[in-house]
PDB file of N, CA and C in Angstrom:
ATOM      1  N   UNK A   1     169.535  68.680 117.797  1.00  0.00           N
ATOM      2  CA  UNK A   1     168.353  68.127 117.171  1.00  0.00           C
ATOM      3  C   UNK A   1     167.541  67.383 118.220  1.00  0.00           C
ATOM      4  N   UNK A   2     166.387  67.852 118.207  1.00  0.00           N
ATOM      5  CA  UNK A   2     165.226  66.925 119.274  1.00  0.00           C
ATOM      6  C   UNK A   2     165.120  65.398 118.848  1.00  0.00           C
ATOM      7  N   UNK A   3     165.146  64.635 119.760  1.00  0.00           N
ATOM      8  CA  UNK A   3     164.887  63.112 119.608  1.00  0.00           C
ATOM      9  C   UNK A   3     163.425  63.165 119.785  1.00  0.00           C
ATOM     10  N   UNK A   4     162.809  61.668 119.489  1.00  0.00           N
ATOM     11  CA  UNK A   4     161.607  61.366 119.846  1.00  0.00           C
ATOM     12  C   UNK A   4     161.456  61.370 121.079  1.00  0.00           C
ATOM     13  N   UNK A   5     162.240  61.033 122.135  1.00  0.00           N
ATOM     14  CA  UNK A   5     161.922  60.829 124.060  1.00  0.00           C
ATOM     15  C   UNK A   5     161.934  62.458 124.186  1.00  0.00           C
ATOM     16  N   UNK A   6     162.753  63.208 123.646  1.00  0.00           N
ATOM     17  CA  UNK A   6     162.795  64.713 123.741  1.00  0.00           C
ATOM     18  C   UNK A   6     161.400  65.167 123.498  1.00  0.00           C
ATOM     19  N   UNK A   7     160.977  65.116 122.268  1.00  0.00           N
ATOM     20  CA  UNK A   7     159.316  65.527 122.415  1.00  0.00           C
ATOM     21  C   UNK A   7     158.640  64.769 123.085  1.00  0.00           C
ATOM     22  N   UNK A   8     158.379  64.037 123.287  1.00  0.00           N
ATOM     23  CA  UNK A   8     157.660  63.007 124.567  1.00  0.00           C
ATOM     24  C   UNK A   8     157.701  63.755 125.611  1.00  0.00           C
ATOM     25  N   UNK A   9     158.818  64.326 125.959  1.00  0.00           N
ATOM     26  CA  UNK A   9     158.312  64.861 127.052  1.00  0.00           C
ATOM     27  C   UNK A   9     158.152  66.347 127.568  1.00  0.00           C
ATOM     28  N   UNK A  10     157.802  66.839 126.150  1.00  0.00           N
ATOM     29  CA  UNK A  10     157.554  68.206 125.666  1.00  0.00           C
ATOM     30  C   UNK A  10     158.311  69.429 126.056  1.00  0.00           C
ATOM     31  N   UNK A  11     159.708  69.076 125.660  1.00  0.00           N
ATOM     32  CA  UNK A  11     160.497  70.136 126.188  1.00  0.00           C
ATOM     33  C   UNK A  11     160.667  70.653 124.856  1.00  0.00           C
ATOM     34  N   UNK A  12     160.169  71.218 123.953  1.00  0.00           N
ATOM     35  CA  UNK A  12     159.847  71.943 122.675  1.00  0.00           C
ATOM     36  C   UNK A  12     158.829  73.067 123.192  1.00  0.00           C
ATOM     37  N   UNK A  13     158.406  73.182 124.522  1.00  0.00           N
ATOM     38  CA  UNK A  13     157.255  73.862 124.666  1.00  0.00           C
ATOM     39  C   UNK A  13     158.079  74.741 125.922  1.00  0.00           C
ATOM     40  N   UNK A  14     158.818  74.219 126.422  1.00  0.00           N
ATOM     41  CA  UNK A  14     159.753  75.329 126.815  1.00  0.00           C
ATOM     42  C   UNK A  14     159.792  76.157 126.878  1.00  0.00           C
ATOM     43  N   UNK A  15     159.565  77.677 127.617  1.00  0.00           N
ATOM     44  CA  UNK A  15     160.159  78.968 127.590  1.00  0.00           C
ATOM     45  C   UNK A  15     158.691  79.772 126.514  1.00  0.00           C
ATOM     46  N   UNK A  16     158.200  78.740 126.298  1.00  0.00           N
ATOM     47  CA  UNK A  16     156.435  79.222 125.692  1.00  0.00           C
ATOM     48  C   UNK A  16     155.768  80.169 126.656  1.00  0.00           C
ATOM     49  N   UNK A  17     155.287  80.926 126.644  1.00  0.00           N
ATOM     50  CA  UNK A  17     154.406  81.637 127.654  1.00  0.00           C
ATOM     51  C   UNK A  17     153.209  80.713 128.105  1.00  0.00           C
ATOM     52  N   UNK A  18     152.991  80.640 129.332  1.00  0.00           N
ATOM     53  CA  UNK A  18     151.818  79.962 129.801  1.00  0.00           C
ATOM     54  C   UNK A  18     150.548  80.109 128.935  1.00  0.00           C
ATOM     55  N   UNK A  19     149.241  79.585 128.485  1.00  0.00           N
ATOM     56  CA  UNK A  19     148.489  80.022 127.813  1.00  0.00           C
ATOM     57  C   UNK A  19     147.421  79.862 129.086  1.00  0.00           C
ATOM     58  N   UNK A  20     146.488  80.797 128.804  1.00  0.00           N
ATOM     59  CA  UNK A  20     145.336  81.416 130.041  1.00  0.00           C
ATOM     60  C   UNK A  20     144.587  82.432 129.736  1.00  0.00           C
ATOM     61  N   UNK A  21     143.298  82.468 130.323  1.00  0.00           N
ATOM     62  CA  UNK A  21     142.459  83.714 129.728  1.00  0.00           C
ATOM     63  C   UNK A  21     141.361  83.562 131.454  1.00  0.00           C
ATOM     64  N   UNK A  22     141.115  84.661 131.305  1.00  0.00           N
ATOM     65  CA  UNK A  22     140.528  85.298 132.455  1.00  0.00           C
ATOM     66  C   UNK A  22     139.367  84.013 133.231  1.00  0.00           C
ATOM     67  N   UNK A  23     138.635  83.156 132.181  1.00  0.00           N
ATOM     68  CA  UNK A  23     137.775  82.016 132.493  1.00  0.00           C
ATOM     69  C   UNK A  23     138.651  81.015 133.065  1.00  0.00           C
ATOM     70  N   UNK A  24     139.763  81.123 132.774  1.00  0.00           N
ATOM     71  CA  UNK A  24     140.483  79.498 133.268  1.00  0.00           C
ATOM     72  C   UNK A  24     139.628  78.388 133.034  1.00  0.00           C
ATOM     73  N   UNK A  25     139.821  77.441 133.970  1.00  0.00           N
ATOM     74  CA  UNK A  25     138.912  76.563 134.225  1.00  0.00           C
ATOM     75  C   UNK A  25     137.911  76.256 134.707  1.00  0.00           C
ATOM     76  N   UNK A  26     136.436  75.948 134.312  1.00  0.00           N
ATOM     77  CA  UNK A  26     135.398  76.619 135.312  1.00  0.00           C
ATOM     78  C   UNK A  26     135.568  75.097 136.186  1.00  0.00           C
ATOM     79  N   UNK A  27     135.011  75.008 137.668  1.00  0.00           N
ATOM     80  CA  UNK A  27     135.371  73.805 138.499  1.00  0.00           C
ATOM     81  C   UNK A  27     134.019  73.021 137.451  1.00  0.00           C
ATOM     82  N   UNK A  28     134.398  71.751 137.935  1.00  0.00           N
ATOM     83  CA  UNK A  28     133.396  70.560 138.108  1.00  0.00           C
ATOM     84  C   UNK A  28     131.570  70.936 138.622  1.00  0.00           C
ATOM     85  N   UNK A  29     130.272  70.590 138.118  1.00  0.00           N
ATOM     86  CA  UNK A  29     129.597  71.044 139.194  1.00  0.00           C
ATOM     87  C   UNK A  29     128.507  69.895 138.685  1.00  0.00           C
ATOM     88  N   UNK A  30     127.652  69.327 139.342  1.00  0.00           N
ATOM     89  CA  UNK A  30     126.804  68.258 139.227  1.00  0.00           C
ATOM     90  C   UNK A  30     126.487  67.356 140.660  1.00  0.00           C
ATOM     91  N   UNK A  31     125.487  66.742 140.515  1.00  0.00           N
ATOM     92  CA  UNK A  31     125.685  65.725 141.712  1.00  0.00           C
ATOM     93  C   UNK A  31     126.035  64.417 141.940  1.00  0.00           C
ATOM     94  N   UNK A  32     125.606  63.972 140.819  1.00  0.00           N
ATOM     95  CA  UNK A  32     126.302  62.703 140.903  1.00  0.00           C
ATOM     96  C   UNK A  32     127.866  62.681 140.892  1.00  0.00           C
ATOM     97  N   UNK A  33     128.022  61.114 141.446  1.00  0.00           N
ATOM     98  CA  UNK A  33     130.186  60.979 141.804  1.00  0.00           C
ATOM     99  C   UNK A  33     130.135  60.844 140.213  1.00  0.00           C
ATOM    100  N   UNK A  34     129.821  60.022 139.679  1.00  0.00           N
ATOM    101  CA  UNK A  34     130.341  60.272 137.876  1.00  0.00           C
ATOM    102  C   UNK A  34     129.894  61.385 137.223  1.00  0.00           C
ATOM    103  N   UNK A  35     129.453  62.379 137.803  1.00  0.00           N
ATOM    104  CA  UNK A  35     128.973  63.914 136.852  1.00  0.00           C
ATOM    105  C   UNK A  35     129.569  64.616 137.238  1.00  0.00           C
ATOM    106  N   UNK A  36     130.937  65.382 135.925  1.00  0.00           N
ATOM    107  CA  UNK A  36     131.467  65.817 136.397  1.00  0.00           C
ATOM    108  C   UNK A  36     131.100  67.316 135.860  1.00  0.00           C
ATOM    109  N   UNK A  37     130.048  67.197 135.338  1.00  0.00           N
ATOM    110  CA  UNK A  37     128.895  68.935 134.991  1.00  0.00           C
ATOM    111  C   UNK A  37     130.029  69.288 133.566  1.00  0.00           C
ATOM    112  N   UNK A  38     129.132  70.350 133.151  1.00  0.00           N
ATOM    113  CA  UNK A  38     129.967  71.384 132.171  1.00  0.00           C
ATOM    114  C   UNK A  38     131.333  72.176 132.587  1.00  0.00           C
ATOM    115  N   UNK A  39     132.352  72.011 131.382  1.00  0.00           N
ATOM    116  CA  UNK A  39     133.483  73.000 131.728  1.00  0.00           C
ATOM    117  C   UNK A  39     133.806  73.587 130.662  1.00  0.00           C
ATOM    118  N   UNK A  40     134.556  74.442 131.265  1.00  0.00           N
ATOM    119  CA  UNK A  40     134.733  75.764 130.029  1.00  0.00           C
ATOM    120  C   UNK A  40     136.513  75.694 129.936  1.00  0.00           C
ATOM    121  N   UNK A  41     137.002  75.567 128.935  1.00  0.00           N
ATOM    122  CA  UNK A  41     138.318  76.241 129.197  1.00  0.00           C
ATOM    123  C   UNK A  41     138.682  76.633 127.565  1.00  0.00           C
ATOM    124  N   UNK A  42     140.071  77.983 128.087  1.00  0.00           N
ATOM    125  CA  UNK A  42     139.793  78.856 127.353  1.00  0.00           C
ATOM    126  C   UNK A  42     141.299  78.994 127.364  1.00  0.00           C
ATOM    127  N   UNK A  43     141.883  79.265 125.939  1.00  0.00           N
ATOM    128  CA  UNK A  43     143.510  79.431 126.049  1.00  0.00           C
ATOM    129  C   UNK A  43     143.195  80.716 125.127  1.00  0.00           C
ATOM    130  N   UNK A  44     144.223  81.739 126.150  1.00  0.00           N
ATOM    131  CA  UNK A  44     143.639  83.463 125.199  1.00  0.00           C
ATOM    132  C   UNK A  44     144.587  83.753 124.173  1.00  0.00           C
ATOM    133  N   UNK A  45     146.369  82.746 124.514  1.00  0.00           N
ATOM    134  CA  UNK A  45     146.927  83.118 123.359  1.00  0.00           C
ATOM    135  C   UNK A  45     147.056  81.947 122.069  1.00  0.00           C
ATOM    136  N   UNK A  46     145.361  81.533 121.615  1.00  0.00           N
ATOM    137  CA  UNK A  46     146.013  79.905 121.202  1.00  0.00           C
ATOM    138  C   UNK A  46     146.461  80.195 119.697  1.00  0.00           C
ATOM    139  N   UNK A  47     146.216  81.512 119.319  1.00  0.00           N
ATOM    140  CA  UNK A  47     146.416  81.548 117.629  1.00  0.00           C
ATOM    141  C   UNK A  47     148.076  81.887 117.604  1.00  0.00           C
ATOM    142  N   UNK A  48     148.753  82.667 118.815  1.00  0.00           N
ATOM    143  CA  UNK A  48     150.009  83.006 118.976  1.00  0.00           C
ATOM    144  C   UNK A  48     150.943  81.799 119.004  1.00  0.00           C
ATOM    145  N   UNK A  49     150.481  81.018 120.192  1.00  0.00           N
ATOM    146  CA  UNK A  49     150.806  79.605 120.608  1.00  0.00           C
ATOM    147  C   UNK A  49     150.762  79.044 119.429  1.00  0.00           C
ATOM    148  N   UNK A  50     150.028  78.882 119.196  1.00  0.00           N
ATOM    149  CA  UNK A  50     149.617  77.612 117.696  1.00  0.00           C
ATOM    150  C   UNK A  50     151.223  78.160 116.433  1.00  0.00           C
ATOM    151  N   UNK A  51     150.691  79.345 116.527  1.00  0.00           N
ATOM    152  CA  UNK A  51     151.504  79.681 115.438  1.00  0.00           C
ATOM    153  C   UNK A  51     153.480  79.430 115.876  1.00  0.00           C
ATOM    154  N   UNK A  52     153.576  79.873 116.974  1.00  0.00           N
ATOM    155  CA  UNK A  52     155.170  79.612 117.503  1.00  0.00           C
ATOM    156  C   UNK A  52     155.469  78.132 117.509  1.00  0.00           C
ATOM    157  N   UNK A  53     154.496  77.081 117.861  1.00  0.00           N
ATOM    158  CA  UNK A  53     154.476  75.886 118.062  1.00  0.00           C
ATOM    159  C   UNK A  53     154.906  75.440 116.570  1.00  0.00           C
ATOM    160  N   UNK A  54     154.091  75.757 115.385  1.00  0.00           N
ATOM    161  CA  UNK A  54     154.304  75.443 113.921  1.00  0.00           C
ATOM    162  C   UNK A  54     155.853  75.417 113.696  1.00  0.00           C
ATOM    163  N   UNK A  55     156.357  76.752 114.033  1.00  0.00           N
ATOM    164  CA  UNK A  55     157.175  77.264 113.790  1.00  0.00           C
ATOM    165  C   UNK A  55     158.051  76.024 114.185  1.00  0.00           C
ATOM    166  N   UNK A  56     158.346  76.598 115.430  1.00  0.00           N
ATOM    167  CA  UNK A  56     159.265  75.251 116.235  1.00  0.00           C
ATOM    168  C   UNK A  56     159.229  74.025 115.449  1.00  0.00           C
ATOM    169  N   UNK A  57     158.080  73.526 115.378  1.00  0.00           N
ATOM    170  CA  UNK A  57     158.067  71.921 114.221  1.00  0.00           C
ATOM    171  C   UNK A  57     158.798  71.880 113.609  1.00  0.00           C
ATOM    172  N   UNK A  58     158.276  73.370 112.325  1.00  0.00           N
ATOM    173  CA  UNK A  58     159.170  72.841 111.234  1.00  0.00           C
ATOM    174  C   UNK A  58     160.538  73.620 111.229  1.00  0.00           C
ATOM    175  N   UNK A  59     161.376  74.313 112.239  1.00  0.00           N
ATOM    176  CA  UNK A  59     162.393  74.527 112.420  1.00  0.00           C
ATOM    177  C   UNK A  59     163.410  73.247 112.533  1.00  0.00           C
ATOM    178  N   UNK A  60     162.748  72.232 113.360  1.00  0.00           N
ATOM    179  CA  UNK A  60     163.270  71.550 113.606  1.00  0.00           C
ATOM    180  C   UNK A  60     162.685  69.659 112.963  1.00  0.00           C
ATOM    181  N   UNK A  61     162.215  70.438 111.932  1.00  0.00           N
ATOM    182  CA  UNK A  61     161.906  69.305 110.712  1.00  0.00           C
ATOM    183  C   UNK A  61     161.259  68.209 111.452  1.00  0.00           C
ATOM    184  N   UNK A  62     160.323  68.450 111.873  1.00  0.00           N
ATOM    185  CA  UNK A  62     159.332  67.450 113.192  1.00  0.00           C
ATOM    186  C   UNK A  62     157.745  67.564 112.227  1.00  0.00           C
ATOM    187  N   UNK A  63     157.501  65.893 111.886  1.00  0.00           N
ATOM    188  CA  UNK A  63     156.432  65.751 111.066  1.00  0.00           C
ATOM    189  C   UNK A  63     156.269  66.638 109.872  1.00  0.00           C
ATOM    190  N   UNK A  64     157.509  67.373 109.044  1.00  0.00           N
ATOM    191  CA  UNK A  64     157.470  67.693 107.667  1.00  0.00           C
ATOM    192  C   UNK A  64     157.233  66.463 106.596  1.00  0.00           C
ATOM    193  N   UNK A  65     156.940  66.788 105.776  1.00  0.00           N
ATOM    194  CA  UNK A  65     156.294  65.679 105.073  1.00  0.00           C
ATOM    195  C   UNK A  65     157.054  65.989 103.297  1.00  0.00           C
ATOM    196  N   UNK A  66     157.400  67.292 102.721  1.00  0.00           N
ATOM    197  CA  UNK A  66     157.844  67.254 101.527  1.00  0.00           C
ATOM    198  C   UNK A  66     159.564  68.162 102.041  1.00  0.00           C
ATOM    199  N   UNK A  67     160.156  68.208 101.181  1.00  0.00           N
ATOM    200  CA  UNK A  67     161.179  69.037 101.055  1.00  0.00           C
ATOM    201  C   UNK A  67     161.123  70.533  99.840  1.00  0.00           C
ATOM    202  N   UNK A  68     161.277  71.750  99.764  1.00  0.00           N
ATOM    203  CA  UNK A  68     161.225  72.187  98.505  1.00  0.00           C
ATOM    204  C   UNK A  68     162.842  72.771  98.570  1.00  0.00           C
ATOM    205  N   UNK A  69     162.843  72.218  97.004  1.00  0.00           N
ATOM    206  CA  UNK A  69     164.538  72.831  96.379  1.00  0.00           C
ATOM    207  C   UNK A  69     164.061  74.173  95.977  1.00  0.00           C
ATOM    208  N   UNK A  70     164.588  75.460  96.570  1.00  0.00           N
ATOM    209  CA  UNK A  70     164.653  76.679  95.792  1.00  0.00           C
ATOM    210  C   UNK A  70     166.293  76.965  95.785  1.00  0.00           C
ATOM    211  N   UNK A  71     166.647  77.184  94.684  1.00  0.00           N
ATOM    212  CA  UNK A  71     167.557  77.651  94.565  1.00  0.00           C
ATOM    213  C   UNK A  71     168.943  76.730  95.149  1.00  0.00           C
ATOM    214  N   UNK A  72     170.064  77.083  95.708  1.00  0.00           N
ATOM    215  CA  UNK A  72     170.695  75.906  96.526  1.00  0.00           C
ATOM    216  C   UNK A  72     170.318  75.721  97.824  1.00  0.00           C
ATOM    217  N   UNK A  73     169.395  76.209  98.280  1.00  0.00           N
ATOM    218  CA  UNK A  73     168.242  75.985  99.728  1.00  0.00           C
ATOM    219  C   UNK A  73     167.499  74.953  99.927  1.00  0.00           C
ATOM    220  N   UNK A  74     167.192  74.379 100.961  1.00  0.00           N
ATOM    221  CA  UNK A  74     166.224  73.329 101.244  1.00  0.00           C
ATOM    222  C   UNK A  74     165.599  73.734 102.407  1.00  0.00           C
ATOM    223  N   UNK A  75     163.610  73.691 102.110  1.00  0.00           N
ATOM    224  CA  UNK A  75     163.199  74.193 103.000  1.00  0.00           C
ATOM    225  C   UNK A  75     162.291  72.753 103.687  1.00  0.00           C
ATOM    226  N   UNK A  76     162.317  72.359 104.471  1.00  0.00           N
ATOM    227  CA  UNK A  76     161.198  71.158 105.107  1.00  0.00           C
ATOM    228  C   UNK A  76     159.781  72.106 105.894  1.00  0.00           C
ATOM    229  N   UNK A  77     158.919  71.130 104.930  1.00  0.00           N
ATOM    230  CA  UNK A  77     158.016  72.391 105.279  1.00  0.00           C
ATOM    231  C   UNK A  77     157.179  70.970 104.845  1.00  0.00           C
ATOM    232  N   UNK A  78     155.817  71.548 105.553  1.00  0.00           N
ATOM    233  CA  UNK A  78     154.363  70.713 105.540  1.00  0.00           C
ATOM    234  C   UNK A  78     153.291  71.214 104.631  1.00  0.00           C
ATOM    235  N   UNK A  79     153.128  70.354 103.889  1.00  0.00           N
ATOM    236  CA  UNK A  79     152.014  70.326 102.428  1.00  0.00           C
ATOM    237  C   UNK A  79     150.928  71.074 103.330  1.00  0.00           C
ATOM    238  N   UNK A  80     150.033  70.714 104.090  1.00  0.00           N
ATOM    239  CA  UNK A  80     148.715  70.649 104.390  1.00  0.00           C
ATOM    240  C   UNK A  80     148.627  72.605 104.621  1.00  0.00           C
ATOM    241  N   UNK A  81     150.150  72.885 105.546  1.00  0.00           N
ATOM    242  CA  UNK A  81     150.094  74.599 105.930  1.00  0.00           C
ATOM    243  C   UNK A  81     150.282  75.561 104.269  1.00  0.00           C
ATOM    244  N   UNK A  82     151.231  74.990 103.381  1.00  0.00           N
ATOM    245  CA  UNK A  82     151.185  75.125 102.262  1.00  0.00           C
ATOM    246  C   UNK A  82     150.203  75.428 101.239  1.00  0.00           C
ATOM    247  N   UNK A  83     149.661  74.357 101.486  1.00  0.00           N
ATOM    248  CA  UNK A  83     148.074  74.020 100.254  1.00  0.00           C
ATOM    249  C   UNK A  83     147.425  75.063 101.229  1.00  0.00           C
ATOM    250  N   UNK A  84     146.946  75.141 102.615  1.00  0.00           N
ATOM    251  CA  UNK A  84     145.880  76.185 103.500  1.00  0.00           C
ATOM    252  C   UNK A  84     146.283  76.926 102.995  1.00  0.00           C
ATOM    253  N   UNK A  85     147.843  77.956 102.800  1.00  0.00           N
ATOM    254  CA  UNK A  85     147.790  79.058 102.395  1.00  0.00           C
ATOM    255  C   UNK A  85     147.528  79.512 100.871  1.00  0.00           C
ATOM    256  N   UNK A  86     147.532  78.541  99.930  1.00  0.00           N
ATOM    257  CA  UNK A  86     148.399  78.991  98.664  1.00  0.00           C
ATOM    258  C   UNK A  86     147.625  78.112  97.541  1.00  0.00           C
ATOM    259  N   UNK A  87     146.576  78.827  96.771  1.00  0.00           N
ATOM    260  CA  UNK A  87     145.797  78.033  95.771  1.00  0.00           C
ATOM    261  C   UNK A  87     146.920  77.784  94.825  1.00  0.00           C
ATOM    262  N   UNK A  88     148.421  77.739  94.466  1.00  0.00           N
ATOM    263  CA  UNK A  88     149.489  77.352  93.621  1.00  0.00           C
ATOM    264  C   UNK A  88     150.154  75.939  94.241  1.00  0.00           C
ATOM    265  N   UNK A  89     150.352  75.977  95.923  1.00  0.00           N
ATOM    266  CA  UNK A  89     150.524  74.897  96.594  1.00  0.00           C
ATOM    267  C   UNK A  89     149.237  73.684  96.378  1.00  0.00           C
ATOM    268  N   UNK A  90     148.417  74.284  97.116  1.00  0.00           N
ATOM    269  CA  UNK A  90     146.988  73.315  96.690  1.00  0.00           C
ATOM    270  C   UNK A  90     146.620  72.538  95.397  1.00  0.00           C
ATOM    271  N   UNK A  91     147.037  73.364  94.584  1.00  0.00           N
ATOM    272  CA  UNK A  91     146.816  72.472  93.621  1.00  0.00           C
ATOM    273  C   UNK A  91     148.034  71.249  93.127  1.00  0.00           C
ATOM    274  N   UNK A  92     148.998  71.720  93.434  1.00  0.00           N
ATOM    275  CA  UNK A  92     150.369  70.510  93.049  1.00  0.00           C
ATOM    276  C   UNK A  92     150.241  69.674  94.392  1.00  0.00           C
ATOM    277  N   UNK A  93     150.020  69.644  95.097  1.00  0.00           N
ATOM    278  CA  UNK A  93     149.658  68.610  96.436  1.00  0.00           C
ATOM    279  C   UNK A  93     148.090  67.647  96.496  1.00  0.00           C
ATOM    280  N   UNK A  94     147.344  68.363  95.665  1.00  0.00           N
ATOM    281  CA  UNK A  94     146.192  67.907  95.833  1.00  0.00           C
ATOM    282  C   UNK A  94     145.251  67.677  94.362  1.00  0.00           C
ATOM    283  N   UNK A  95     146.055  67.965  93.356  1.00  0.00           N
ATOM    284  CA  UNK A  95     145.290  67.303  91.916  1.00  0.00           C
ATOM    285  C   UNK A  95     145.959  66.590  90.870  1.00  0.00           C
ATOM    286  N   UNK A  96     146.401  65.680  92.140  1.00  0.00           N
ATOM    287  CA  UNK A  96     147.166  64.355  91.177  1.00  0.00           C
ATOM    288  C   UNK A  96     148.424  64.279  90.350  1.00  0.00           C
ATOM    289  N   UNK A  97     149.239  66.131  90.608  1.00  0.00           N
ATOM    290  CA  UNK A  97     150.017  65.963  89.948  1.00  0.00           C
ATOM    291  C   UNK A  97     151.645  65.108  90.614  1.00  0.00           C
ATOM    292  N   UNK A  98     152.762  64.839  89.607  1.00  0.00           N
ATOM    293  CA  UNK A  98     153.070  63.970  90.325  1.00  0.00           C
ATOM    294  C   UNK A  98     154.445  64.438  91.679  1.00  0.00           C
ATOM    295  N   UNK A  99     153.986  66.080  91.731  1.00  0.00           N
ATOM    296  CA  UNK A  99     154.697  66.608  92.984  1.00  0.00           C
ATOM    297  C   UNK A  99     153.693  66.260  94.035  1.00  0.00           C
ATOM    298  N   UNK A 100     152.387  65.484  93.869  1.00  0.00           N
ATOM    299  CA  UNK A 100     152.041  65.445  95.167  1.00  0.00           C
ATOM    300  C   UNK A 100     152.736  63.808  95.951  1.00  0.00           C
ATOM    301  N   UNK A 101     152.974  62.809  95.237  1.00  0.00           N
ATOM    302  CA  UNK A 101     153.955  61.823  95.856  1.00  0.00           C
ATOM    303  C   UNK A 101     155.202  62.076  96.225  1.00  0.00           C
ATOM    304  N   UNK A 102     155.934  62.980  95.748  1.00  0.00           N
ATOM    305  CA  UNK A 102     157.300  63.353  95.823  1.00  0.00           C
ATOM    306  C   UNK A 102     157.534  63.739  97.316  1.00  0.00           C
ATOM    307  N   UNK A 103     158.875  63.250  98.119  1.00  0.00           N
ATOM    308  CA  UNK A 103     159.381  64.049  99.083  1.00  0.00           C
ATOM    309  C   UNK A 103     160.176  65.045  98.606  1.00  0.00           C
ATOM    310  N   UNK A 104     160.410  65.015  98.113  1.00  0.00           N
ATOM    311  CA  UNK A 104     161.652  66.406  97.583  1.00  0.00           C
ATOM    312  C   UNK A 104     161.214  67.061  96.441  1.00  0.00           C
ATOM    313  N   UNK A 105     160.757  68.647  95.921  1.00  0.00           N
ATOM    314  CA  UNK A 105     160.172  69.182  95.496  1.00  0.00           C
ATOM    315  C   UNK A 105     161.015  70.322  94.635  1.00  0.00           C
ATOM    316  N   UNK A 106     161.581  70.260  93.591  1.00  0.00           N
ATOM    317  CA  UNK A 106     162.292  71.706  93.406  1.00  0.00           C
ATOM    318  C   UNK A 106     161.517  72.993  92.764  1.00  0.00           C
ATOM    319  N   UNK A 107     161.414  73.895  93.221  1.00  0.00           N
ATOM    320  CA  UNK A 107     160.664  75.159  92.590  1.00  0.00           C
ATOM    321  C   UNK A 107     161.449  75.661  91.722  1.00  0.00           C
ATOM    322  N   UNK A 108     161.169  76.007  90.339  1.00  0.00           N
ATOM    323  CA  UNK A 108     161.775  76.902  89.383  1.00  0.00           C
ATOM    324  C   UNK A 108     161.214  78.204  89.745  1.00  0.00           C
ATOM    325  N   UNK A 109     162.113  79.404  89.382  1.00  0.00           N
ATOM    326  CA  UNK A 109     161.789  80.242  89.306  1.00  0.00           C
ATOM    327  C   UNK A 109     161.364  81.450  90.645  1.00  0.00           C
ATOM    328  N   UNK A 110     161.628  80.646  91.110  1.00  0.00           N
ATOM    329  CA  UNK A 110     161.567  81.459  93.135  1.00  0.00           C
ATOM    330  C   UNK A 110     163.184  81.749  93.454  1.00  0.00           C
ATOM    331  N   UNK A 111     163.162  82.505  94.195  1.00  0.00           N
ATOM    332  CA  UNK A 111     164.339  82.842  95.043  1.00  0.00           C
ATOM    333  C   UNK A 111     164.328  82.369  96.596  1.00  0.00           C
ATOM    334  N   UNK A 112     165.301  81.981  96.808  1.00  0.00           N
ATOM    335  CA  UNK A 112     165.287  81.486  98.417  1.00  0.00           C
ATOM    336  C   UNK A 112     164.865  82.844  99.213  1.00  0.00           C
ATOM    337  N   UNK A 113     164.605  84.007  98.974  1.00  0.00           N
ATOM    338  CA  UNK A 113     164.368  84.926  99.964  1.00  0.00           C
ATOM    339  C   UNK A 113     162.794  85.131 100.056  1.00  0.00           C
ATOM    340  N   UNK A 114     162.550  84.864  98.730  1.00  0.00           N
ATOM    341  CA  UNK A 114     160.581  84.732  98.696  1.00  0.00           C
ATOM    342  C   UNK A 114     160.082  83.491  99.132  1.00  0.00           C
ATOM    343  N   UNK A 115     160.887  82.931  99.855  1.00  0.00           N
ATOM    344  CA  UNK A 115     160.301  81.194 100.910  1.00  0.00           C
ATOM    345  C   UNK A 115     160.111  82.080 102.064  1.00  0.00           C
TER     346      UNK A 115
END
C-alpha cells in the first residue's frame, strides 16, 4: 500500500510511458530578463495517461471518497468519475438524496461483474 511520502514523491507514476508530442517545449523568447515570451507544451498521450493514472488512484484507494457494496464486493471508487459517467450515479450523489452523504453505499440489484 502507498503511503503519503510514497506519493510525494511520485513513484505511482513509475514505469508510465514518458508523455511528449512532436512540439515539446517551445524555448522562452522575448527581450526583457522578466519576459519569458509564449510557450507551448503539449502531452500527446494525456487522455491515455490521465486515464492509467485514474486507474492507479483508485486501485490503490488514493482520494476515493464513497465505497459501493455490490454483492459481497467492495469497490472504492470516486463520486465525481461516477456521476461524469452515469445520469443513475449523478443523480444519487448530486440531488440530495441521502446516498450522497454516505461513505459506504450498497447497490441492490447489480452483480459484482457489471462494476
Amino acid at each position: 500500500m502507498e503511503t503519503d511520502e510514497d506519493i510525494s514523491r511520485g513513484n505511482l507514476l513509475d514505469g508510465m510511458p514518458p508523455m511528449s508530442c512532436d512540439g515539446g517545449i517551445e524555448g522562452a523568447v522575448g527581450t526583457g530578463s522578466n519576459d519569458i515570451g509564449d510557450m507551448t507544451f503539449c502531452m500527446g498521450n494525456y487522455i491515455s495517461d490521465f486515464m492509467k493514472m485514474m486507474f492507479t488512484m483508485r486501485s490503490h484507494h488514493m482520494l476515493t471518497d464513497v465505497v459501493l457494496e455490490v454483492g459481497n464486493e467492495l469497490f472504492h471508487v470516486h463520486k465525481v468519475v461516477l456521476a461524469a459517467g452515469s445520469p443513475y450515479f449523478k443523480a444519487m450523489f448530486t440531488s440530495g438524496l441521502k446516498e450522497s452523504e454516505m461513505s459506504r453505499v450498497r447497490l441492490q440489484g447489480v452483480c459484482p461483474s457489471a462494476m
